[in-house]
PDB file of N, CA and C in Angstrom:
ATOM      1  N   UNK A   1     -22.565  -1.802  31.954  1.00  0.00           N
ATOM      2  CA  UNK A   1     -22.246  -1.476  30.599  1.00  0.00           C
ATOM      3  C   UNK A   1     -21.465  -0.179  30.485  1.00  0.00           C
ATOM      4  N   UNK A   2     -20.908   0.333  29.501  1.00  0.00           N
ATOM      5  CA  UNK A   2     -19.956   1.670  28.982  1.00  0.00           C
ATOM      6  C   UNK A   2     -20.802   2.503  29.221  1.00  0.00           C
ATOM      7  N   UNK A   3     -21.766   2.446  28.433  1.00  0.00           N
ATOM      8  CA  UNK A   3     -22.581   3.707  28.257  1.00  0.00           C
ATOM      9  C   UNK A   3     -23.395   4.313  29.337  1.00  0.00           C
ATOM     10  N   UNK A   4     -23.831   3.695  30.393  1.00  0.00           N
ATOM     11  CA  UNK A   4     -23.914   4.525  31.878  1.00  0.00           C
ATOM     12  C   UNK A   4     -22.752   4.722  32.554  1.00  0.00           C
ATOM     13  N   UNK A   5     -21.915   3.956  32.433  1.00  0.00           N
ATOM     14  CA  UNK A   5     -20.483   4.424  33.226  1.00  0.00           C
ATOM     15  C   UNK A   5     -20.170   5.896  32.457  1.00  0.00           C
ATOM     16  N   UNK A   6     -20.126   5.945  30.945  1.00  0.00           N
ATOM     17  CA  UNK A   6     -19.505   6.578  30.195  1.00  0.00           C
ATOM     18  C   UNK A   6     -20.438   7.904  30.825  1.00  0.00           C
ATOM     19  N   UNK A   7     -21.508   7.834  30.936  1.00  0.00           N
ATOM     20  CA  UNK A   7     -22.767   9.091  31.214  1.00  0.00           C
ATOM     21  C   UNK A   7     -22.159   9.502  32.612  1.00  0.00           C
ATOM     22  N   UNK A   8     -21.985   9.049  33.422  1.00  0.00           N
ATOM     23  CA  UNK A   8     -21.680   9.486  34.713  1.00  0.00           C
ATOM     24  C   UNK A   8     -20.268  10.078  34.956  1.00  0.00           C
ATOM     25  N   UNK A   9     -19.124   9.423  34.200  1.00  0.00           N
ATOM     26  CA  UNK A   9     -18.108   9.941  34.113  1.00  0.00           C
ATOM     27  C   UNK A   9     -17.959  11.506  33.696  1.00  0.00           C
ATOM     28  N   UNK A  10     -18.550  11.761  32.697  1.00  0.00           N
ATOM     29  CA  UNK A  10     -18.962  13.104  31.883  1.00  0.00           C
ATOM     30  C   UNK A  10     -20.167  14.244  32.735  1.00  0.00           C
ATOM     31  N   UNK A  11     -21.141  13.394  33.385  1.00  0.00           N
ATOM     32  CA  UNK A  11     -21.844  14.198  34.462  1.00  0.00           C
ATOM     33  C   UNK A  11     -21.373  14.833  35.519  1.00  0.00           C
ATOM     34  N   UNK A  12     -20.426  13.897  36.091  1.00  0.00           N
ATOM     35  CA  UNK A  12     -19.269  14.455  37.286  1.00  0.00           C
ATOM     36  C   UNK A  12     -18.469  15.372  36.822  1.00  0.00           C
ATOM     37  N   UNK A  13     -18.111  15.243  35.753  1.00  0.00           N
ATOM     38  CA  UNK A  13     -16.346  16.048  34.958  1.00  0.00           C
ATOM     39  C   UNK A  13     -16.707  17.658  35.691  1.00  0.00           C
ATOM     40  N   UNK A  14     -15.769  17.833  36.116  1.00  0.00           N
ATOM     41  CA  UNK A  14     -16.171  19.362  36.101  1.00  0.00           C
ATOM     42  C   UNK A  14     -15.301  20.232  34.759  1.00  0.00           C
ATOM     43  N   UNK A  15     -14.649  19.495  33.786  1.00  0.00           N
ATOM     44  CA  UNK A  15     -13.789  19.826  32.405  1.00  0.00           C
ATOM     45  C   UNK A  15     -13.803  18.534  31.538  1.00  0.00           C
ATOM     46  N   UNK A  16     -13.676  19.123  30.693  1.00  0.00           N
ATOM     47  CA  UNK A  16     -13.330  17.811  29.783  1.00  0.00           C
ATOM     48  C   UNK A  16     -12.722  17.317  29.815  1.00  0.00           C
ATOM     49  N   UNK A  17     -11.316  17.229  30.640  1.00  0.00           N
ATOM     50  CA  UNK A  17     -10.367  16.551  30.694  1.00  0.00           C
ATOM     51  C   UNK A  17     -10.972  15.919  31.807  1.00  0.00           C
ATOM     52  N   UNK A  18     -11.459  16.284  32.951  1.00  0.00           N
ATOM     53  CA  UNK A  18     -11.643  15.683  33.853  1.00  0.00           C
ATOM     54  C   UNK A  18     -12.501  14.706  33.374  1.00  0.00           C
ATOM     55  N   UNK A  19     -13.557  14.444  32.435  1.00  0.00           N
ATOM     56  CA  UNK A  19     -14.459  13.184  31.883  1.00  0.00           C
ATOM     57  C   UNK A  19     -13.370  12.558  31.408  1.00  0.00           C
ATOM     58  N   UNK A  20     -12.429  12.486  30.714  1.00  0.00           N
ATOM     59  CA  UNK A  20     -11.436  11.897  30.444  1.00  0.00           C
ATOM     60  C   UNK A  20     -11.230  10.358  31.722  1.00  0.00           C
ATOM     61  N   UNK A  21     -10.060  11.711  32.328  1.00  0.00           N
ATOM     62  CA  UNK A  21      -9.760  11.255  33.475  1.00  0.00           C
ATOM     63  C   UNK A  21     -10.469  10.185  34.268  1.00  0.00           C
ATOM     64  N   UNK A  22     -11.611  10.883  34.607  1.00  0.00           N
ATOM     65  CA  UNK A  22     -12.580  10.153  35.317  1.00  0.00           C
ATOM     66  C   UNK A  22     -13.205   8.246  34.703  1.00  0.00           C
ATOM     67  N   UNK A  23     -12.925   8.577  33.154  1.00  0.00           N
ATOM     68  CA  UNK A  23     -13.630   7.153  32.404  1.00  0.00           C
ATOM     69  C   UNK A  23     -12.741   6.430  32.539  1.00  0.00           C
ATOM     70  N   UNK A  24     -10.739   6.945  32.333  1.00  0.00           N
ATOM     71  CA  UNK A  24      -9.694   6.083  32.464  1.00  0.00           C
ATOM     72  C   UNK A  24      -9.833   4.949  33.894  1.00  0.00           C
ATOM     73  N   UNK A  25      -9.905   5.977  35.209  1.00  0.00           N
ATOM     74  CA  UNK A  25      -9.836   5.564  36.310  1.00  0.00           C
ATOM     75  C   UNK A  25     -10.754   4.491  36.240  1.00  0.00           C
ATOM     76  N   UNK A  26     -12.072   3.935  35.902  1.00  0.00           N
ATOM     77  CA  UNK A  26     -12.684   3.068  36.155  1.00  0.00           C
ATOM     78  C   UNK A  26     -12.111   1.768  35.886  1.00  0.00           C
ATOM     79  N   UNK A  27     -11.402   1.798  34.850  1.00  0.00           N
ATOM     80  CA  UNK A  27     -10.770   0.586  34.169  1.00  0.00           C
ATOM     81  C   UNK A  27     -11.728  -0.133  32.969  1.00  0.00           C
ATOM     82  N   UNK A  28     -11.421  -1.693  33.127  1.00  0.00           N
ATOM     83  CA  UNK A  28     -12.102  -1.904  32.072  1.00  0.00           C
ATOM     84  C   UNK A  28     -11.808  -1.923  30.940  1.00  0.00           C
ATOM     85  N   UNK A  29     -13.139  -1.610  29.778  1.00  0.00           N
ATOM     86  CA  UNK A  29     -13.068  -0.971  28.828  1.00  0.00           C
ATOM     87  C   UNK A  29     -13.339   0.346  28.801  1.00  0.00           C
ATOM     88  N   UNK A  30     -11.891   1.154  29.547  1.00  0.00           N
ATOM     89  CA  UNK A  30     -11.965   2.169  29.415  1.00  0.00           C
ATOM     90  C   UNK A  30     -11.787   3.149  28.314  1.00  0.00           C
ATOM     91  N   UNK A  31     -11.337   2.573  27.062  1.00  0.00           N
ATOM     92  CA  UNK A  31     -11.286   3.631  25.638  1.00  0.00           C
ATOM     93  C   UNK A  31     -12.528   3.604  25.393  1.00  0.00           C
ATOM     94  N   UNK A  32     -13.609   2.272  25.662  1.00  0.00           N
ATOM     95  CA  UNK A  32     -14.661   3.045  25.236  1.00  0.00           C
ATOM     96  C   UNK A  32     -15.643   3.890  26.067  1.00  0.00           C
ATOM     97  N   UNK A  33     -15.450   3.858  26.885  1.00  0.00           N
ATOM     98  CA  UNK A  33     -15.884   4.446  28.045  1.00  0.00           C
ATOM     99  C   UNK A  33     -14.887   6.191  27.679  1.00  0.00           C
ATOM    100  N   UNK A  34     -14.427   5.692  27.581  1.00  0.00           N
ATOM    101  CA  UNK A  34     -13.495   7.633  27.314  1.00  0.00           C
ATOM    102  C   UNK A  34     -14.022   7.924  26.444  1.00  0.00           C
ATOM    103  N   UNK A  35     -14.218   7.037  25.100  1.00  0.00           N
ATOM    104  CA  UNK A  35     -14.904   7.528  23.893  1.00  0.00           C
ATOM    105  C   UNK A  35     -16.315   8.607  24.051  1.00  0.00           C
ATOM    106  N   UNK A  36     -16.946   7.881  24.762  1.00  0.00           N
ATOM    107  CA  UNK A  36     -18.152   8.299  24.975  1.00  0.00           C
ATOM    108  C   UNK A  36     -18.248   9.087  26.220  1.00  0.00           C
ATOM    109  N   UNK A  37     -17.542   9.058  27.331  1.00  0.00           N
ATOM    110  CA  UNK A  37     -17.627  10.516  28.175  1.00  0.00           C
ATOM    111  C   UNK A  37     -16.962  11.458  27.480  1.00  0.00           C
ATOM    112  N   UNK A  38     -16.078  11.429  26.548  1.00  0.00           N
ATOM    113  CA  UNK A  38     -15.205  12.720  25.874  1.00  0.00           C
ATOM    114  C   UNK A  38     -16.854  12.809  24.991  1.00  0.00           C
ATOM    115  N   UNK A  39     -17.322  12.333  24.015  1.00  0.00           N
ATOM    116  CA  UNK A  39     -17.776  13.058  23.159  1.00  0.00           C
ATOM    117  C   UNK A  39     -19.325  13.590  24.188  1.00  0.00           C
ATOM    118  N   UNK A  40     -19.706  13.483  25.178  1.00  0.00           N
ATOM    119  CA  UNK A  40     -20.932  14.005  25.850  1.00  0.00           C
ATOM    120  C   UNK A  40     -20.063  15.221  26.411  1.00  0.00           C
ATOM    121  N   UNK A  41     -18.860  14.975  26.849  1.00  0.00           N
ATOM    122  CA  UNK A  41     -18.312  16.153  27.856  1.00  0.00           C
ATOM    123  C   UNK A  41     -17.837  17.614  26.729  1.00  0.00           C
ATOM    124  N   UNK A  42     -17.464  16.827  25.080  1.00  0.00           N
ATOM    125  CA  UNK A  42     -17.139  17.845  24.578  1.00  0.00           C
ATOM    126  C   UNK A  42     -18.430  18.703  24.487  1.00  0.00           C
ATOM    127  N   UNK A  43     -19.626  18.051  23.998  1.00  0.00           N
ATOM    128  CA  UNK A  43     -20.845  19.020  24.552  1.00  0.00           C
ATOM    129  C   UNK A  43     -20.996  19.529  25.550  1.00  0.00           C
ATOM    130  N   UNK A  44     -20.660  19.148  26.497  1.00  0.00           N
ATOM    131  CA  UNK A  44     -21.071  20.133  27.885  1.00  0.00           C
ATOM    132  C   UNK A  44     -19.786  21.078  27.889  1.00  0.00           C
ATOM    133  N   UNK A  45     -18.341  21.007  27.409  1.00  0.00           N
ATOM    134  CA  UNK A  45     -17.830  22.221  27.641  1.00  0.00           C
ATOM    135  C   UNK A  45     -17.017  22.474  26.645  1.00  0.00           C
ATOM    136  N   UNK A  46     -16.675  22.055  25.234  1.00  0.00           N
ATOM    137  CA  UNK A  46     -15.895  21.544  24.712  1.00  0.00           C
ATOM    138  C   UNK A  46     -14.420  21.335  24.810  1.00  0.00           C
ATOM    139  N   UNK A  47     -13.634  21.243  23.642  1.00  0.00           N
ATOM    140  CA  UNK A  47     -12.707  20.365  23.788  1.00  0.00           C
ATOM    141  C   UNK A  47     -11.068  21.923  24.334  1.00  0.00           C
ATOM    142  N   UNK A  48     -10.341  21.707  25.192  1.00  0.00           N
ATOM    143  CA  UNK A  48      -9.960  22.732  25.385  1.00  0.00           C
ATOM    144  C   UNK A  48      -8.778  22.861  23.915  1.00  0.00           C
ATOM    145  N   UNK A  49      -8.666  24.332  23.581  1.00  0.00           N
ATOM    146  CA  UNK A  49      -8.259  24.478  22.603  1.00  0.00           C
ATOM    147  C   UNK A  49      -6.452  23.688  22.106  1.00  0.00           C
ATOM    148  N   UNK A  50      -5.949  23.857  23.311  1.00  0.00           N
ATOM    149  CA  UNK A  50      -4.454  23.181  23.374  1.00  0.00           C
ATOM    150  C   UNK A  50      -4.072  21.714  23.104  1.00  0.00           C
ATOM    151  N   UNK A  51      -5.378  21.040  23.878  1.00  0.00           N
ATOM    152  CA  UNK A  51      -5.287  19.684  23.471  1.00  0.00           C
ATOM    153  C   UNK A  51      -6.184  19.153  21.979  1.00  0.00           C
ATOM    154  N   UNK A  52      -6.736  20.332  21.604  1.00  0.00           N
ATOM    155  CA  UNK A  52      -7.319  19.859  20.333  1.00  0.00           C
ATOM    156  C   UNK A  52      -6.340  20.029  19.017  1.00  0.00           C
ATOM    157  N   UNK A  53      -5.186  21.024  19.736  1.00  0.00           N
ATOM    158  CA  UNK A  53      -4.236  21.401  18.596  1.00  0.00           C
ATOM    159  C   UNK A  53      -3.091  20.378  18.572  1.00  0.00           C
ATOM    160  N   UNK A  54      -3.096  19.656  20.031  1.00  0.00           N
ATOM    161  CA  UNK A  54      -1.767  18.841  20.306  1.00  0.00           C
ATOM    162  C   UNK A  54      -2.235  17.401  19.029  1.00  0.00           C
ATOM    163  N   UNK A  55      -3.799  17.218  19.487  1.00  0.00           N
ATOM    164  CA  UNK A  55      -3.976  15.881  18.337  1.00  0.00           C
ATOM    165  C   UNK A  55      -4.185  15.906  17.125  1.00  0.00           C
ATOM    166  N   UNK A  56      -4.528  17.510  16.863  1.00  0.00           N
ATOM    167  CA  UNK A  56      -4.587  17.450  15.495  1.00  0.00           C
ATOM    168  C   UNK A  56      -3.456  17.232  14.976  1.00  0.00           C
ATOM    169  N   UNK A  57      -2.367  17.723  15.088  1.00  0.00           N
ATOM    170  CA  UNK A  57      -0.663  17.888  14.976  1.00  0.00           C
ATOM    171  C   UNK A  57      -0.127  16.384  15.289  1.00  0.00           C
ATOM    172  N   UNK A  58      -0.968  15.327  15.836  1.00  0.00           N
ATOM    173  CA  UNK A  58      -0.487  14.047  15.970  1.00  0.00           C
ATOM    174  C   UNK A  58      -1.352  13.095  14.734  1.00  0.00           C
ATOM    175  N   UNK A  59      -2.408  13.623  14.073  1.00  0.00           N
ATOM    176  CA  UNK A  59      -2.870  13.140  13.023  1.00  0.00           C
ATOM    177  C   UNK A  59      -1.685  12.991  11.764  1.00  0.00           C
ATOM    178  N   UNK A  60      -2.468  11.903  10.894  1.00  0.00           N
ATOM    179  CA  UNK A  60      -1.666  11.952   9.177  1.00  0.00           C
ATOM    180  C   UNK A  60      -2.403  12.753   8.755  1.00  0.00           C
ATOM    181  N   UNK A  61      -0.950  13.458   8.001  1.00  0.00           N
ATOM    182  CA  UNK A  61      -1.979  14.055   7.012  1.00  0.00           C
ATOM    183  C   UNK A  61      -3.032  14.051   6.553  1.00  0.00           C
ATOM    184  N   UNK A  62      -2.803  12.774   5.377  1.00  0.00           N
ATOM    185  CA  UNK A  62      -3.947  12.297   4.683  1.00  0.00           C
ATOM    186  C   UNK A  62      -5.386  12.478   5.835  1.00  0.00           C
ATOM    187  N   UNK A  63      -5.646  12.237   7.232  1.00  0.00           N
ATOM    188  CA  UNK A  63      -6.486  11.936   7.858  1.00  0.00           C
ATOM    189  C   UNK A  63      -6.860  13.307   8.062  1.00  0.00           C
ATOM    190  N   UNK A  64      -5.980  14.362   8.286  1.00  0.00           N
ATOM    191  CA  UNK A  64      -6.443  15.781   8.439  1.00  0.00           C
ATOM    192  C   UNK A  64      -7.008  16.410   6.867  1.00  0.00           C
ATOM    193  N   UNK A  65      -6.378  16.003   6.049  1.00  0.00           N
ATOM    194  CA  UNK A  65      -7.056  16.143   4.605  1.00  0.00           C
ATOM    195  C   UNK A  65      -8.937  15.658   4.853  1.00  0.00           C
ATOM    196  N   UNK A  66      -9.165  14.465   4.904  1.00  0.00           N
ATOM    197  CA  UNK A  66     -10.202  14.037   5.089  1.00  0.00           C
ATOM    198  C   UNK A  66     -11.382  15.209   6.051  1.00  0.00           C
ATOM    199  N   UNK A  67     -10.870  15.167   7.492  1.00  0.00           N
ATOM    200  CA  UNK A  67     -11.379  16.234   8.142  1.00  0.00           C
ATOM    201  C   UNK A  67     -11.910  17.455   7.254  1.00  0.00           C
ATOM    202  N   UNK A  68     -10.219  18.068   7.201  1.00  0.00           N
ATOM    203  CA  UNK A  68     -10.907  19.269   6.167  1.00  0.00           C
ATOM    204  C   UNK A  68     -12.043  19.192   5.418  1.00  0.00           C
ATOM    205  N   UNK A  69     -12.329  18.144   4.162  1.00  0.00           N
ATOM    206  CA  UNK A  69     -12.716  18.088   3.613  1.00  0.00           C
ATOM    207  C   UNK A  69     -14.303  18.167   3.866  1.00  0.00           C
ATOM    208  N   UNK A  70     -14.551  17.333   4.992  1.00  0.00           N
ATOM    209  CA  UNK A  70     -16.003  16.786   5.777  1.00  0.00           C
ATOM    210  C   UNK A  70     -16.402  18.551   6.513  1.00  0.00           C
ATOM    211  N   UNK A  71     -15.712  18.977   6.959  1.00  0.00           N
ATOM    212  CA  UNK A  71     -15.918  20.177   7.402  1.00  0.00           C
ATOM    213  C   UNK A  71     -16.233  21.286   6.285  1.00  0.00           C
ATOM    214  N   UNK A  72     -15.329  21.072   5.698  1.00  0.00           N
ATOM    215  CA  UNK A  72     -15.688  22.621   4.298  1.00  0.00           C
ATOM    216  C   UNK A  72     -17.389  21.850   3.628  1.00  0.00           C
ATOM    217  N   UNK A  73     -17.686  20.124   3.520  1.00  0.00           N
ATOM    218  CA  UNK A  73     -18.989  20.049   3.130  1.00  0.00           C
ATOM    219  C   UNK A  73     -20.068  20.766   3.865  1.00  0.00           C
ATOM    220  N   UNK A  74     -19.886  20.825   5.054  1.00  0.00           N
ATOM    221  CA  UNK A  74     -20.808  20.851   6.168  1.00  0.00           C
ATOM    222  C   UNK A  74     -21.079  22.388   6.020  1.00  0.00           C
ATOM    223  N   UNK A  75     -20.279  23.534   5.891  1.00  0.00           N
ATOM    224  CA  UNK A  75     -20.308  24.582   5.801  1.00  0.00           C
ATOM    225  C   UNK A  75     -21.126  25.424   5.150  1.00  0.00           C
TER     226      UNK A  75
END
């Protein structure tokens, strides 16, 4: 199943990119498998700041509107 692949991928990572990396290489269903080693790995180291700015900047608007929005609730 994903979700032990996805756990082990993210246990090994020595970065977050590397859980990335690591869930692609298996194959598969690897988006969901990335899904879920990225969001365990962003806990263990988070997300590095460059690539969090590259996707935000690849979002719609409207979708970064939303964000904002969920974030200023939370605050």
């Amino acid at each position: 199943g994903s979700v032990p692949q996805a756990i082990i991928c993210a246990l090994e990572a020595t970065d977050f990119e590397d859980a990335i990396r690591n869930a692609i290489s298996i194959g598969g269903d690897s988006d969901t498998i990335a899904a879920i080693a990225g969001s365990i790995a962003e806990a263990r180291f988070s997300i590095p700041e460059d690539l969090a700015l590259l996707a935000w900047a690849r979002l719609p608007a409207e979708m970064r509107r939303i964000i904002e929005l969920f974030y200023a609730r939370l605050a």
